[in-house]
N, C-alpha and C. Protein backbone atom coordinates (compact mmCIF):
# COMPACT_ATOMS: atom_id res chain seq x y z
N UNK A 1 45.97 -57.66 52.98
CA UNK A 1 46.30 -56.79 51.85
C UNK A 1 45.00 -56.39 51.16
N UNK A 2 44.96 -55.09 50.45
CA UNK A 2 43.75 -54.78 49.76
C UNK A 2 43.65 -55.05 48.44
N UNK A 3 42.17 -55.53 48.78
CA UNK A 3 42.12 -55.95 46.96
C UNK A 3 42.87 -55.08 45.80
N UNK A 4 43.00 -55.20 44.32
CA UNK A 4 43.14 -54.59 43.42
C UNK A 4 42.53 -54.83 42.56
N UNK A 5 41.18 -53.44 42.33
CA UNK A 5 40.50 -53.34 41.26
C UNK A 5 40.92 -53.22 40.24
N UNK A 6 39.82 -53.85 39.50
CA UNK A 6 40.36 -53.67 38.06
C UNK A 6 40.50 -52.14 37.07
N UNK A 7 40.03 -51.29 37.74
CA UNK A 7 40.35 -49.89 37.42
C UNK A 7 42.07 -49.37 37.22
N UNK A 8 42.69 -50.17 38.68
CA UNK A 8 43.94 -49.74 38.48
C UNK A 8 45.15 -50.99 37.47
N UNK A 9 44.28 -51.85 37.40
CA UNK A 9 45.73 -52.86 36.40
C UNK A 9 45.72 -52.05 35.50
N UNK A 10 45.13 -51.10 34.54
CA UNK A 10 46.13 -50.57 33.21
C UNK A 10 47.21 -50.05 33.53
N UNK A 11 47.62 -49.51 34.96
CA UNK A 11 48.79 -48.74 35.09
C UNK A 11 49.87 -49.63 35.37
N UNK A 12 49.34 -50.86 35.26
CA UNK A 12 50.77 -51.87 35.21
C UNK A 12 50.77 -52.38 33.83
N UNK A 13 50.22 -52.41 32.54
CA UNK A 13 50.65 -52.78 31.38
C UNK A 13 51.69 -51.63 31.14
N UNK A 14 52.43 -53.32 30.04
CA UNK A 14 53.63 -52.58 29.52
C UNK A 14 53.74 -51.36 28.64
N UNK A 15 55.12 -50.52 28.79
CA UNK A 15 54.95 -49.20 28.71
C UNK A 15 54.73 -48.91 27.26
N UNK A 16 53.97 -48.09 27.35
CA UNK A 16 53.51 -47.65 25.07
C UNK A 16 52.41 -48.36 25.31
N UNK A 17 52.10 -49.00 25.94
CA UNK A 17 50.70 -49.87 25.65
C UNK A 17 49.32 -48.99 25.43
N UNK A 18 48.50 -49.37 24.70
CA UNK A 18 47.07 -48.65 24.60
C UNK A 18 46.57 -48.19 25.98
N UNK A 19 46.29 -49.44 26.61
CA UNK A 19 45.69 -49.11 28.09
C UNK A 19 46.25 -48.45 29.13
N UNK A 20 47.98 -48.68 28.41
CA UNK A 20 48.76 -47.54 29.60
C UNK A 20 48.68 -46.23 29.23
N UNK A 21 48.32 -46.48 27.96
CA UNK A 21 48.49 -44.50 27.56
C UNK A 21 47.10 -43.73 27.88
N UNK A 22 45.59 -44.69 27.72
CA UNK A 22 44.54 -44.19 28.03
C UNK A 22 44.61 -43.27 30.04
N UNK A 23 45.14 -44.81 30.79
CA UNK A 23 45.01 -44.96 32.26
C UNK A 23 46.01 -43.18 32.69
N UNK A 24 46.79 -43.14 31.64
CA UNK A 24 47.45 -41.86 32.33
C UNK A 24 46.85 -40.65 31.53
N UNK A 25 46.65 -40.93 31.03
CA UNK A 25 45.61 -39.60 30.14
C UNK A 25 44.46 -39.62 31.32
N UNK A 26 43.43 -40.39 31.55
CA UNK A 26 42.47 -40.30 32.33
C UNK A 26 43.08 -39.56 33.78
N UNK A 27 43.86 -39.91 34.21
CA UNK A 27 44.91 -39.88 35.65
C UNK A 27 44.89 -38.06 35.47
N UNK A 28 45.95 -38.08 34.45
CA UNK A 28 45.97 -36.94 34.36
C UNK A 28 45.03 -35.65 34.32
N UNK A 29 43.79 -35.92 33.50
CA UNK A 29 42.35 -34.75 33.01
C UNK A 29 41.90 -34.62 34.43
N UNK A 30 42.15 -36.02 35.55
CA UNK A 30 41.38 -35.92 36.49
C UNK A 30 42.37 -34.69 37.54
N UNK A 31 43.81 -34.76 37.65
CA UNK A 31 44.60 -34.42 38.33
C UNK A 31 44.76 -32.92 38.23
N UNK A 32 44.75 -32.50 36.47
CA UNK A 32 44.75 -30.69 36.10
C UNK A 32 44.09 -30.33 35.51
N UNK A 33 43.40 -29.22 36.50
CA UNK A 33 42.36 -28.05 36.43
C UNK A 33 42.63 -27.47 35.46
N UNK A 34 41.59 -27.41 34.15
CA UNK A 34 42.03 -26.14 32.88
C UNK A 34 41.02 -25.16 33.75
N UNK A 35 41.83 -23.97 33.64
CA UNK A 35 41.49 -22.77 34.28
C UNK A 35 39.66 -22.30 33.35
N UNK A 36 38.98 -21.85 34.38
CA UNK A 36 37.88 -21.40 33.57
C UNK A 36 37.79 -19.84 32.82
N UNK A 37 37.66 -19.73 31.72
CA UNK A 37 38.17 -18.63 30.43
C UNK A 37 37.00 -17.41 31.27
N UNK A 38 37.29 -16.27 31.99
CA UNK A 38 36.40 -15.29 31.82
C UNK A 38 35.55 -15.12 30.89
N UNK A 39 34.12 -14.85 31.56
CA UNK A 39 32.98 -14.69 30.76
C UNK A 39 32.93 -13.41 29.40
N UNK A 40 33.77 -12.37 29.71
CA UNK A 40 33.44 -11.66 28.92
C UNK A 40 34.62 -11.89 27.83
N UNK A 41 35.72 -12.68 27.96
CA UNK A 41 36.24 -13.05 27.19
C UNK A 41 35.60 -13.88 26.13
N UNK A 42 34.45 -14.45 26.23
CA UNK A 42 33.85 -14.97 25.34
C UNK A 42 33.21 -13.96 24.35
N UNK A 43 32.81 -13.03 24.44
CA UNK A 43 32.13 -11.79 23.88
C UNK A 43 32.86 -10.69 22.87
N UNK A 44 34.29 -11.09 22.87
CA UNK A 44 35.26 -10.19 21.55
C UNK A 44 34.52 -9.93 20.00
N UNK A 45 34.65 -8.95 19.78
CA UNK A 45 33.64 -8.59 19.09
C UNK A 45 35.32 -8.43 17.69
N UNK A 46 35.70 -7.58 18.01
CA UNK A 46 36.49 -7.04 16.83
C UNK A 46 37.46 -5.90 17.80
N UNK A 47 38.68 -5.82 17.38
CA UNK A 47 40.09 -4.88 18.16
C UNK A 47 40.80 -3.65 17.34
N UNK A 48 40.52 -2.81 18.09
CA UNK A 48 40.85 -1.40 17.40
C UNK A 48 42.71 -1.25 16.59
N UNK A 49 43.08 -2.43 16.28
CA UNK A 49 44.71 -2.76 16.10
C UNK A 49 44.04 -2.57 14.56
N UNK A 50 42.94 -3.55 14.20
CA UNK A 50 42.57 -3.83 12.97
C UNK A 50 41.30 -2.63 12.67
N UNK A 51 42.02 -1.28 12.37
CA UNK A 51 40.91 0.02 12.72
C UNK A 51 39.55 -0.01 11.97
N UNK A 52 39.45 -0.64 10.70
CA UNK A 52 38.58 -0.69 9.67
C UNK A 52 37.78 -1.51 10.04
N UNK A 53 37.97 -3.12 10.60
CA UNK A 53 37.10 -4.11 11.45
C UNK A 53 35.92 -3.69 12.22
N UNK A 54 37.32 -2.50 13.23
CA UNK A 54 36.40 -2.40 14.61
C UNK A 54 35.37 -1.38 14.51
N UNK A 55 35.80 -0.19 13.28
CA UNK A 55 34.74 0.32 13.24
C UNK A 55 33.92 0.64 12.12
N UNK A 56 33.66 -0.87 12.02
CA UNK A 56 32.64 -1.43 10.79
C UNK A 56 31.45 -2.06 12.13
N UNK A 57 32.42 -3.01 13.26
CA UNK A 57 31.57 -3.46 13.92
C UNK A 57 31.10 -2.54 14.94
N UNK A 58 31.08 -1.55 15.40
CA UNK A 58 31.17 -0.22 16.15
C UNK A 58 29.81 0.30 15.36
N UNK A 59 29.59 0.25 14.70
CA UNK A 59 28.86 0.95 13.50
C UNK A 59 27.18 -0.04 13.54
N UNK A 60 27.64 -0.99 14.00
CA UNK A 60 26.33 -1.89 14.20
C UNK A 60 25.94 -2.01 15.36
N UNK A 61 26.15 -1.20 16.38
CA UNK A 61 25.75 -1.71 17.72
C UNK A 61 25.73 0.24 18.20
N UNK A 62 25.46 0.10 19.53
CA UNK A 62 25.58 1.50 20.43
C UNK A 62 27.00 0.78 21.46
N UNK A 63 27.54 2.27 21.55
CA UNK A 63 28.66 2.03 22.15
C UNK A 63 28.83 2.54 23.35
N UNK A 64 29.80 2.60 24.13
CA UNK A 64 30.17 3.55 25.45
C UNK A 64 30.00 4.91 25.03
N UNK A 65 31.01 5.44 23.85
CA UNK A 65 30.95 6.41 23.77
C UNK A 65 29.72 7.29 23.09
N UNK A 66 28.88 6.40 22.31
CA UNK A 66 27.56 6.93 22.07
C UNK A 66 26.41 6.67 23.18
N UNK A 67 26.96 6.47 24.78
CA UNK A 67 25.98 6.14 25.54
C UNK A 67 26.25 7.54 26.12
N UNK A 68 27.44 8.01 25.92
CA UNK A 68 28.10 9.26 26.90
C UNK A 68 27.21 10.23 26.39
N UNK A 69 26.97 10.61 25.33
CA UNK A 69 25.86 11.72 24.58
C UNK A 69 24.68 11.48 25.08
N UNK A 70 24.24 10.54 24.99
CA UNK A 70 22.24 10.13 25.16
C UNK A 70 21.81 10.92 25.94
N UNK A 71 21.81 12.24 26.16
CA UNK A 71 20.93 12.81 27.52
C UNK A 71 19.81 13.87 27.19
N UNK A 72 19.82 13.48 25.68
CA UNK A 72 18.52 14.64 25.93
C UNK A 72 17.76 13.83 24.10
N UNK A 73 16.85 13.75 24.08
CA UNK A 73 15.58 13.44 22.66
C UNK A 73 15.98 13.57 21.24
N UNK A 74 17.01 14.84 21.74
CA UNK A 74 17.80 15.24 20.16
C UNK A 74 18.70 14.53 20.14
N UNK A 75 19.75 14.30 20.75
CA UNK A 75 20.98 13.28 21.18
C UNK A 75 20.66 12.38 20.73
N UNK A 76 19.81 11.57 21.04
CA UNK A 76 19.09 10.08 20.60
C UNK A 76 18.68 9.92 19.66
N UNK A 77 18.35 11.22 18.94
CA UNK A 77 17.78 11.13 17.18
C UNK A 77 19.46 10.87 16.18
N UNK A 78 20.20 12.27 16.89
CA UNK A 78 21.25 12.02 16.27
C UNK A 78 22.13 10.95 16.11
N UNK A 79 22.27 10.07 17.28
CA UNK A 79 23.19 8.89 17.13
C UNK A 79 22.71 8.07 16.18
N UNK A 80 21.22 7.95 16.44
CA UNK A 80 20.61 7.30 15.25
C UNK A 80 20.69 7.36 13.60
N UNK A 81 20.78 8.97 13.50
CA UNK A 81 21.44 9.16 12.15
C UNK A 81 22.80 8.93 11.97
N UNK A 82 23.31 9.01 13.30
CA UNK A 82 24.93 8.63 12.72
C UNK A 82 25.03 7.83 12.32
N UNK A 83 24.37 6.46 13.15
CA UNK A 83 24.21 4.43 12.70
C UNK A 83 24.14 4.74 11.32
N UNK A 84 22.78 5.32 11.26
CA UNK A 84 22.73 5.11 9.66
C UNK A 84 23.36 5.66 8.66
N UNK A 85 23.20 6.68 8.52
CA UNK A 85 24.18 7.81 7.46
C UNK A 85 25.61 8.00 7.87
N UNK A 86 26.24 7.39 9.31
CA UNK A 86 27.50 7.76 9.62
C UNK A 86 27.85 9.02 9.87
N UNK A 87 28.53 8.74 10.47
CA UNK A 87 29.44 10.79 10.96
C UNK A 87 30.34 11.50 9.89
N UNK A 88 30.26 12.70 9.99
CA UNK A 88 31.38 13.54 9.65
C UNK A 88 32.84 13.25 10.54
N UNK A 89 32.31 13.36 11.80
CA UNK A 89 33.41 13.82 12.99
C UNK A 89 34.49 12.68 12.31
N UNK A 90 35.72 13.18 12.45
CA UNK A 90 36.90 12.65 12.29
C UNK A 90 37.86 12.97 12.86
N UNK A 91 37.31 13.62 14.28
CA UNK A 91 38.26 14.22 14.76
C UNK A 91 38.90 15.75 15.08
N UNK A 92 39.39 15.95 16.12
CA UNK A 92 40.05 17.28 16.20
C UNK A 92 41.33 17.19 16.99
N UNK A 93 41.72 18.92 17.34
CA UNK A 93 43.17 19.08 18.39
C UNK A 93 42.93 18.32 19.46
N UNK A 94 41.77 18.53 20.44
CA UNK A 94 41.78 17.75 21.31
C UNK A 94 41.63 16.26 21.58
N UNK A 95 41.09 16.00 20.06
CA UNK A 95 40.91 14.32 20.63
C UNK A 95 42.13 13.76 20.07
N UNK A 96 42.57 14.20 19.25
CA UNK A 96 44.35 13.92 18.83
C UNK A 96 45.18 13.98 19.98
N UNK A 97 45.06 15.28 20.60
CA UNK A 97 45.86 15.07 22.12
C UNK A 97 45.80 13.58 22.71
N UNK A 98 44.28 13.39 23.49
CA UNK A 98 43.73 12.56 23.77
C UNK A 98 44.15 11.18 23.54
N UNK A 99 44.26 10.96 22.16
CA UNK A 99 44.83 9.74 21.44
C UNK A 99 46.45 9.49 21.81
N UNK A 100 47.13 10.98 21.46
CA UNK A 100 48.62 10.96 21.97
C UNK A 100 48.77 10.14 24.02
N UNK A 101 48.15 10.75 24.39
CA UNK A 101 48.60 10.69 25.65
C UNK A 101 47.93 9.74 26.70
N UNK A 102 47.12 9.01 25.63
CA UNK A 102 46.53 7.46 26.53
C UNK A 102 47.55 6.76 26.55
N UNK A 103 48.24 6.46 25.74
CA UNK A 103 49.24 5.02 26.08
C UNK A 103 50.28 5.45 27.65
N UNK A 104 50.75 7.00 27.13
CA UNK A 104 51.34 7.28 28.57
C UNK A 104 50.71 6.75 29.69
N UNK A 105 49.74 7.11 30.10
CA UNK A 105 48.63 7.47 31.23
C UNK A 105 48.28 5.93 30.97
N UNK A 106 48.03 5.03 30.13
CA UNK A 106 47.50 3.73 30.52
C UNK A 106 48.42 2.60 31.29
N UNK A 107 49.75 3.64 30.92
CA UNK A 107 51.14 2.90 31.32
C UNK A 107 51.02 2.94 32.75
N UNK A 108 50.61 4.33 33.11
CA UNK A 108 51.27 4.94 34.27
C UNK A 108 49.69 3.61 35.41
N UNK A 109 48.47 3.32 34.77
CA UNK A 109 47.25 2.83 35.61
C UNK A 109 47.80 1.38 35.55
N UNK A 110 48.98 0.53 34.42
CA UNK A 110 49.44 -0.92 34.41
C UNK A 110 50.14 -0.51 35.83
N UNK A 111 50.93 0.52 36.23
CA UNK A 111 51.81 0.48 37.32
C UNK A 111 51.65 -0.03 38.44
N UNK A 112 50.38 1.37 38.53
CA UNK A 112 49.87 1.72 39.94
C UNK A 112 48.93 0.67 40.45
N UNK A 113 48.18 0.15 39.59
CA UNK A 113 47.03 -0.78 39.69
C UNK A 113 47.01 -1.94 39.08
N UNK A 114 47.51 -2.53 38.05
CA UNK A 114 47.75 -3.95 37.39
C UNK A 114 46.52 -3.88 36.27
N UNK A 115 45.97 -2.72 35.89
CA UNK A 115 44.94 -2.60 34.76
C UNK A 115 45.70 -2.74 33.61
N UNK A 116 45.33 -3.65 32.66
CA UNK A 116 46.12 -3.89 31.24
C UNK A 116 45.68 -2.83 30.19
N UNK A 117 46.46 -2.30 29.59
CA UNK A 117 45.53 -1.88 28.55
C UNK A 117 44.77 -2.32 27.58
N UNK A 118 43.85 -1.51 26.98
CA UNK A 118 42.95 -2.89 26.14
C UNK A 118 42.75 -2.20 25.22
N UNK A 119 42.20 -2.92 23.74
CA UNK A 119 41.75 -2.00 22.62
C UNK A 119 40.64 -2.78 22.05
N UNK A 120 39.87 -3.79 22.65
CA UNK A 120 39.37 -5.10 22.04
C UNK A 120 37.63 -4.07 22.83
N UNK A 121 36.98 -4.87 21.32
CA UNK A 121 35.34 -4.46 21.52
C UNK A 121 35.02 -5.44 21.91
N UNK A 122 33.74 -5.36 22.86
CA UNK A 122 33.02 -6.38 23.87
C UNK A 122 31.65 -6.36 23.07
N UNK A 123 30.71 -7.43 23.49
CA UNK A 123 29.77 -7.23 23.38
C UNK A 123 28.92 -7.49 24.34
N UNK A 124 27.76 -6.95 25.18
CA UNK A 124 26.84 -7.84 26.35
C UNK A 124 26.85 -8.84 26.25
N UNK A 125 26.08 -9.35 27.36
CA UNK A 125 25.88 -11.06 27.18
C UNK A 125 24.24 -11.17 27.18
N UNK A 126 23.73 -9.89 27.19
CA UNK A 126 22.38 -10.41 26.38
C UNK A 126 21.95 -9.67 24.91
N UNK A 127 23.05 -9.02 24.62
CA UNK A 127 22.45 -8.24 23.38
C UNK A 127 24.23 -7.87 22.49
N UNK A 128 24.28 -8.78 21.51
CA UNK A 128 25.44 -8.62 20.69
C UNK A 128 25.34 -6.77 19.76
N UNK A 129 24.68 -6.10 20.10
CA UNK A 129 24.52 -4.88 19.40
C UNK A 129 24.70 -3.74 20.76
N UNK A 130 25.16 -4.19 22.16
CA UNK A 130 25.46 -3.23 22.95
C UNK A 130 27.30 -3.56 23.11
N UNK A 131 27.65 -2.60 23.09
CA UNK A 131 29.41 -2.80 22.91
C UNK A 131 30.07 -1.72 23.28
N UNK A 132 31.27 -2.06 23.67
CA UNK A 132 31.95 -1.10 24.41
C UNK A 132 33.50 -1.68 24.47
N UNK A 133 33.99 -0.77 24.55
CA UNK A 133 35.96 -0.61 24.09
C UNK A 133 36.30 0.00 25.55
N UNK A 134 36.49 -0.43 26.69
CA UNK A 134 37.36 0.01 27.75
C UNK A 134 38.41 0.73 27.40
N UNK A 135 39.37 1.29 28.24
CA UNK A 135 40.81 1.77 28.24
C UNK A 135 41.50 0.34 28.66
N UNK A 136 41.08 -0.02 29.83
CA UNK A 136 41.69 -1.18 30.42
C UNK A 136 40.86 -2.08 31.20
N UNK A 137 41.50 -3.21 30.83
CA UNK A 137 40.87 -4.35 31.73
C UNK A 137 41.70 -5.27 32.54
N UNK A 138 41.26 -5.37 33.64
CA UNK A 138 42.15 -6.00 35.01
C UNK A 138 41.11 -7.04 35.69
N UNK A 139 41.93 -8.07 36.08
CA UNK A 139 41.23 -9.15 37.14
C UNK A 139 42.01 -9.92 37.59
N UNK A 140 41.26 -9.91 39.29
CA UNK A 140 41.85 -10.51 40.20
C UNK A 140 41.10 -11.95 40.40
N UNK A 141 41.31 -12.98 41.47
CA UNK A 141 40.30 -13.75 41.76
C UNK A 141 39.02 -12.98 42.08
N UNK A 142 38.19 -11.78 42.51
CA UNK A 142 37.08 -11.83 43.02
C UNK A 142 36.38 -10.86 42.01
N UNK A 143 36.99 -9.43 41.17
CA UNK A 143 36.91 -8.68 40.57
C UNK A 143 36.65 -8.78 39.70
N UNK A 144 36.17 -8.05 38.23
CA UNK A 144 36.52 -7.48 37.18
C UNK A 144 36.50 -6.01 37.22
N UNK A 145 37.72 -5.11 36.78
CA UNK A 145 37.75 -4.28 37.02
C UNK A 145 38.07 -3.59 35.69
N UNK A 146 37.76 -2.18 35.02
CA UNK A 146 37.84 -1.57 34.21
C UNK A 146 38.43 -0.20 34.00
N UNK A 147 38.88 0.14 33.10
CA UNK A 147 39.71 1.91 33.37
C UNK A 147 39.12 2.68 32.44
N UNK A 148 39.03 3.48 32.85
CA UNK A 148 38.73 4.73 30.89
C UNK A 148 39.96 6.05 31.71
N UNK A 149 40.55 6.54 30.42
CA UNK A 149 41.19 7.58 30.66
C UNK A 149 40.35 8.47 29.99
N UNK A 150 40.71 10.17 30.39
CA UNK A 150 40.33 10.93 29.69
C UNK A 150 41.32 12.30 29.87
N UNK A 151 41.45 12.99 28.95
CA UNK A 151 42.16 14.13 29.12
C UNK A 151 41.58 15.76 29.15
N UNK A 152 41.69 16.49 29.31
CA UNK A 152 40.51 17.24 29.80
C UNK A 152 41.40 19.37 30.21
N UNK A 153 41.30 20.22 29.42
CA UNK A 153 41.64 21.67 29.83
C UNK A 153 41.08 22.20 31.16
N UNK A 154 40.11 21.58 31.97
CA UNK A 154 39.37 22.13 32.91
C UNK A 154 39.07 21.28 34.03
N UNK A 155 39.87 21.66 35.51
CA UNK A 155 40.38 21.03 36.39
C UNK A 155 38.38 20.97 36.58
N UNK A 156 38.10 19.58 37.21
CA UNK A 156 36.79 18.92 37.49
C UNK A 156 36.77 19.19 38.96
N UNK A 157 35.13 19.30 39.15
CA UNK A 157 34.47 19.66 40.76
C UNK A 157 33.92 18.18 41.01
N UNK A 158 33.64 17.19 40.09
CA UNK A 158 33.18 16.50 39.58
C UNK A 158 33.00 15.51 38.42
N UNK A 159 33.08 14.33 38.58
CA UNK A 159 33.33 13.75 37.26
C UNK A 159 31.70 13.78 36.24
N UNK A 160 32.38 14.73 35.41
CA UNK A 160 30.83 14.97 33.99
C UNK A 160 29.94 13.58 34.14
N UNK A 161 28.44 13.96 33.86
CA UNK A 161 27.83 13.26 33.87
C UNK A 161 27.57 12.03 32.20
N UNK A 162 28.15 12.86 31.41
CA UNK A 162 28.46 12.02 30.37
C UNK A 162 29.38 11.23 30.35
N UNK A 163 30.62 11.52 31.14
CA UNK A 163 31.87 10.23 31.49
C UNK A 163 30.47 9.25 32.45
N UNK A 164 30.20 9.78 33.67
CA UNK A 164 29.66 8.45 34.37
C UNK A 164 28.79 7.54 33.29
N UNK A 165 27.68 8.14 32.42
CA UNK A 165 27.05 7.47 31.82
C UNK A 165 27.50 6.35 31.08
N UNK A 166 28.84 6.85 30.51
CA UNK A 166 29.96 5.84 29.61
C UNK A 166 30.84 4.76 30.23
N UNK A 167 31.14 4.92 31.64
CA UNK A 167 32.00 4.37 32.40
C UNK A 167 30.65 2.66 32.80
N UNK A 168 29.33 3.55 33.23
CA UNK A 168 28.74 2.66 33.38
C UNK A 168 28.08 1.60 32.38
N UNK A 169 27.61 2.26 31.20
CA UNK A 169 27.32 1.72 30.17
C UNK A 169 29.24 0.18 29.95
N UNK A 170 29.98 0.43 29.98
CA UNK A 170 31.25 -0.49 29.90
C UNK A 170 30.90 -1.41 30.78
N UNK A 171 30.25 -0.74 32.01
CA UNK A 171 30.38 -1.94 33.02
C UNK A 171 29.13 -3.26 33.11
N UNK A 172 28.22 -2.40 32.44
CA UNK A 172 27.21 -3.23 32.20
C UNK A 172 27.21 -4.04 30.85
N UNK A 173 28.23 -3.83 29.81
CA UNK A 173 28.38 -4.60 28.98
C UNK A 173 29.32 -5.87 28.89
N UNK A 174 30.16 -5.59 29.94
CA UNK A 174 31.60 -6.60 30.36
C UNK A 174 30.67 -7.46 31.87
N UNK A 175 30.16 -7.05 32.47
CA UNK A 175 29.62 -7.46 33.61
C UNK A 175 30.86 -7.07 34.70
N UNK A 176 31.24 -5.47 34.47
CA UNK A 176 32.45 -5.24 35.38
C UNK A 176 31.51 -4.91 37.16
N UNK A 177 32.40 -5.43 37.97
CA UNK A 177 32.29 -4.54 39.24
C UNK A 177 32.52 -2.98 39.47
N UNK A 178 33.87 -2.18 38.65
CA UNK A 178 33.74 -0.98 39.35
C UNK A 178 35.28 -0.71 37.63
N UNK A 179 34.81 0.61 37.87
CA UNK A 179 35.83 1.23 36.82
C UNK A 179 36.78 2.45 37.07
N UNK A 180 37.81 2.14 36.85
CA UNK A 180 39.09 3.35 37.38
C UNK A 180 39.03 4.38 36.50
N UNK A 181 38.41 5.35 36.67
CA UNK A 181 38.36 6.54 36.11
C UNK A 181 39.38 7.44 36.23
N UNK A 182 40.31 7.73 35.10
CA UNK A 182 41.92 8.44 35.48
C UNK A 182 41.48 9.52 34.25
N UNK A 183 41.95 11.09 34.68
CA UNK A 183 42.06 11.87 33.68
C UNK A 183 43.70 12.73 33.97
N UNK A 184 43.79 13.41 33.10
CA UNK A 184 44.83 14.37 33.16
C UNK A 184 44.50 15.90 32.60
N UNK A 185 44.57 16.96 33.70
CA UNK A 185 44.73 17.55 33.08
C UNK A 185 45.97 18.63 32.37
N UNK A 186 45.34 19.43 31.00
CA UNK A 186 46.54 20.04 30.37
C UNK A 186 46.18 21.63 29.93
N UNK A 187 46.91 21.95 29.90
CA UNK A 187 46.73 23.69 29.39
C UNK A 187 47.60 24.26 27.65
N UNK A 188 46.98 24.40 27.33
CA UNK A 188 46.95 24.58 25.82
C UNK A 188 48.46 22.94 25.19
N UNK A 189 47.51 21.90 25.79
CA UNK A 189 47.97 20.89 25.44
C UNK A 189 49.34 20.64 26.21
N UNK A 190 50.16 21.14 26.99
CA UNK A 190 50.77 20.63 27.81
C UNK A 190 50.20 20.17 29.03
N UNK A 191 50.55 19.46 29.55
CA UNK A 191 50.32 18.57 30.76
C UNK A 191 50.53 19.80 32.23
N UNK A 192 49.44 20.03 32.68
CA UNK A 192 49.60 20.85 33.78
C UNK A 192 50.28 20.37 35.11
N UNK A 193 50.61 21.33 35.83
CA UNK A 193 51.64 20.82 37.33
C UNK A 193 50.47 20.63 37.90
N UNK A 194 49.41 20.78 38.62
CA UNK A 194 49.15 20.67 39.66
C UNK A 194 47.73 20.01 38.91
N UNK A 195 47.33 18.81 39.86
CA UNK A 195 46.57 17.92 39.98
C UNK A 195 44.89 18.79 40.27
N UNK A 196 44.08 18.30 39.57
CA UNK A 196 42.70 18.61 39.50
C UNK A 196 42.10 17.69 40.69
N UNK A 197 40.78 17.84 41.57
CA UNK A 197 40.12 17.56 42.21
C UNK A 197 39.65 16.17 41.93
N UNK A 198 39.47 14.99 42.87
CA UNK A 198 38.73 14.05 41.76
C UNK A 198 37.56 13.43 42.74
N UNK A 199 36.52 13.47 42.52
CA UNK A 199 35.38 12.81 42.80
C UNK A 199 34.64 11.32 42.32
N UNK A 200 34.02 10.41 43.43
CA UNK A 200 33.43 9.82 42.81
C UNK A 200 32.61 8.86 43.63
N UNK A 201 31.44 7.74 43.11
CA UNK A 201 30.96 7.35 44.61
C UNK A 201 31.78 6.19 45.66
N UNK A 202 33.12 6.11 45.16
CA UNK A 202 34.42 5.13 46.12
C UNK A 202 35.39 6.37 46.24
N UNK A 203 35.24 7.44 45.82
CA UNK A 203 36.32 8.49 46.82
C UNK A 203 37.46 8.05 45.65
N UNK A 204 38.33 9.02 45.93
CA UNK A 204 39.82 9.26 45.43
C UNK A 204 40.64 8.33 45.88
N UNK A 205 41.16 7.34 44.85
CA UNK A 205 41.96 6.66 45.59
C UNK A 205 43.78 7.06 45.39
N UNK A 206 44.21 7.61 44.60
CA UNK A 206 45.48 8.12 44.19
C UNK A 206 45.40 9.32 43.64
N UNK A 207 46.90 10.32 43.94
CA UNK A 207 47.29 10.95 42.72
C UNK A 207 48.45 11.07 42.32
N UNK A 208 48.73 11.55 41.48
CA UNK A 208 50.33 11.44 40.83
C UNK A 208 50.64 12.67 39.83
N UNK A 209 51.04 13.35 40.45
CA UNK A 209 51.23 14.97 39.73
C UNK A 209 49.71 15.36 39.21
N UNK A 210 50.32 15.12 37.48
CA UNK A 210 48.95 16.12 36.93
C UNK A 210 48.15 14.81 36.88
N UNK A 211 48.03 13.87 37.26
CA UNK A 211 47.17 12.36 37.22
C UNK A 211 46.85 12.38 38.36
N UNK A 212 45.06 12.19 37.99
CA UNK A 212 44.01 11.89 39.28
C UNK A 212 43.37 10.91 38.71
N UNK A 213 43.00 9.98 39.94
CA UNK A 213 42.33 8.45 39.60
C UNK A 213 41.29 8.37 40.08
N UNK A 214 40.45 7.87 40.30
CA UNK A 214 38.95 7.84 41.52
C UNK A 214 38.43 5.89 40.38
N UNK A 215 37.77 5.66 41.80
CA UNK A 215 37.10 4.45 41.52
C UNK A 215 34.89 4.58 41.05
N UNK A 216 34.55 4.18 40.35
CA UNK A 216 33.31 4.54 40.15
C UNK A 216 32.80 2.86 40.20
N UNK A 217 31.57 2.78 41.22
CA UNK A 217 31.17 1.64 41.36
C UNK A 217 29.76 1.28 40.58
């Protein structure tokens, strides 16, 4: 017969006992895996639910969407005055559209693809003042994957070089692999029949009427 260490007699004291409750606590921590928390889940900055928060904290950092502008000396002066002195912009018809018809369209990318929608600000993981607000965020075991929608009057040859700049700027702040770029387009704000062209450097992967998707790596 084999010995019995003294490691295992606590699991024969009587039940309620100190040493029996330690021996199965230990048993147990050893037996279940707490899942490890995604990295960029550590990085929540502030969530566009709480609008005044997020863009108080929006306001202290450069964002996706102020990375989408940066392309020319003046651009870069201006964002800078925005940080400081803040914007006018508050908006127009089109970005009101825009606002209307993401939840549709973010619905329609939970379907097709398992991308969640998201409203939560990130921050890098080497610089708490670079930040960025996805459309959506999805992960598998090997992935992190990201969405931006956009809505748009003018069927694309090409996805604008200010979306790529923004799509990538997200990905380098989340530490994403690749981002689902979905737009729609519409004609004096209705939703057009026929599907626009979609480009990108992973090719077209779906379409769905007036919804075109492409992957950007």
């Amino acid at each position: 017969m084999g010995r019995v260490t003294d490691t295992l007699l606590p699991l024969f004291e009587p039940a309620g006992s100190p040493a029996q409750a330690e021996a199965v606590a230990a048993a147990a921590a050893s037996a279940v895996r707490v899942p490890a928390i995604a990295p960029h889940l550590l990085r929540i900055v502030a969530d566009s639910t709480d609008w005044a928060a997020w863009m108080r904290a929006r306001n202290q950092g450069i964002t996706a969407t102020d990375v989408a502008k940066l392309a020319t000396p003046k651009s870069v002066q201006n964002a800078a005055n925005d940080k400081m002195n803040g914007s006018n912009f508050g908006g127009n018809t089109y970005t009101d559209h825009g606002r209307a018809r993401e939840p549709v369209i973010a619905a329609w990318v939970l379907e097709r693809y398992g991308i969640e929608p998201s409203t939560t600000l990130f921050h890098a993981a080497g610089h708490r003042r670079h930040l960025a607000t996805p459309d959506g965020v999805g992960t598998d075991a090997r992935t992190l994957e990201l969405s931006e929608i956009k809505t748009t009057n003018k069927a694309w040859r090409s996805i604008p070089r200010s979306y790529m700049r923004q799509v990538w700027w997200q990905q380098y702040v989340l530490g994403a692999d690749r981002t689902l770029l979905v737009w729609e387009q519409h004609r004096d704000f209705c939703r057009s029949v026929r599907s626009p062209s979609a480009a990108g450097s992973s090719g077209t992967r779906t379409r769905s009427r007036s919804w075109s998707a492409t992957r950007t790596s």
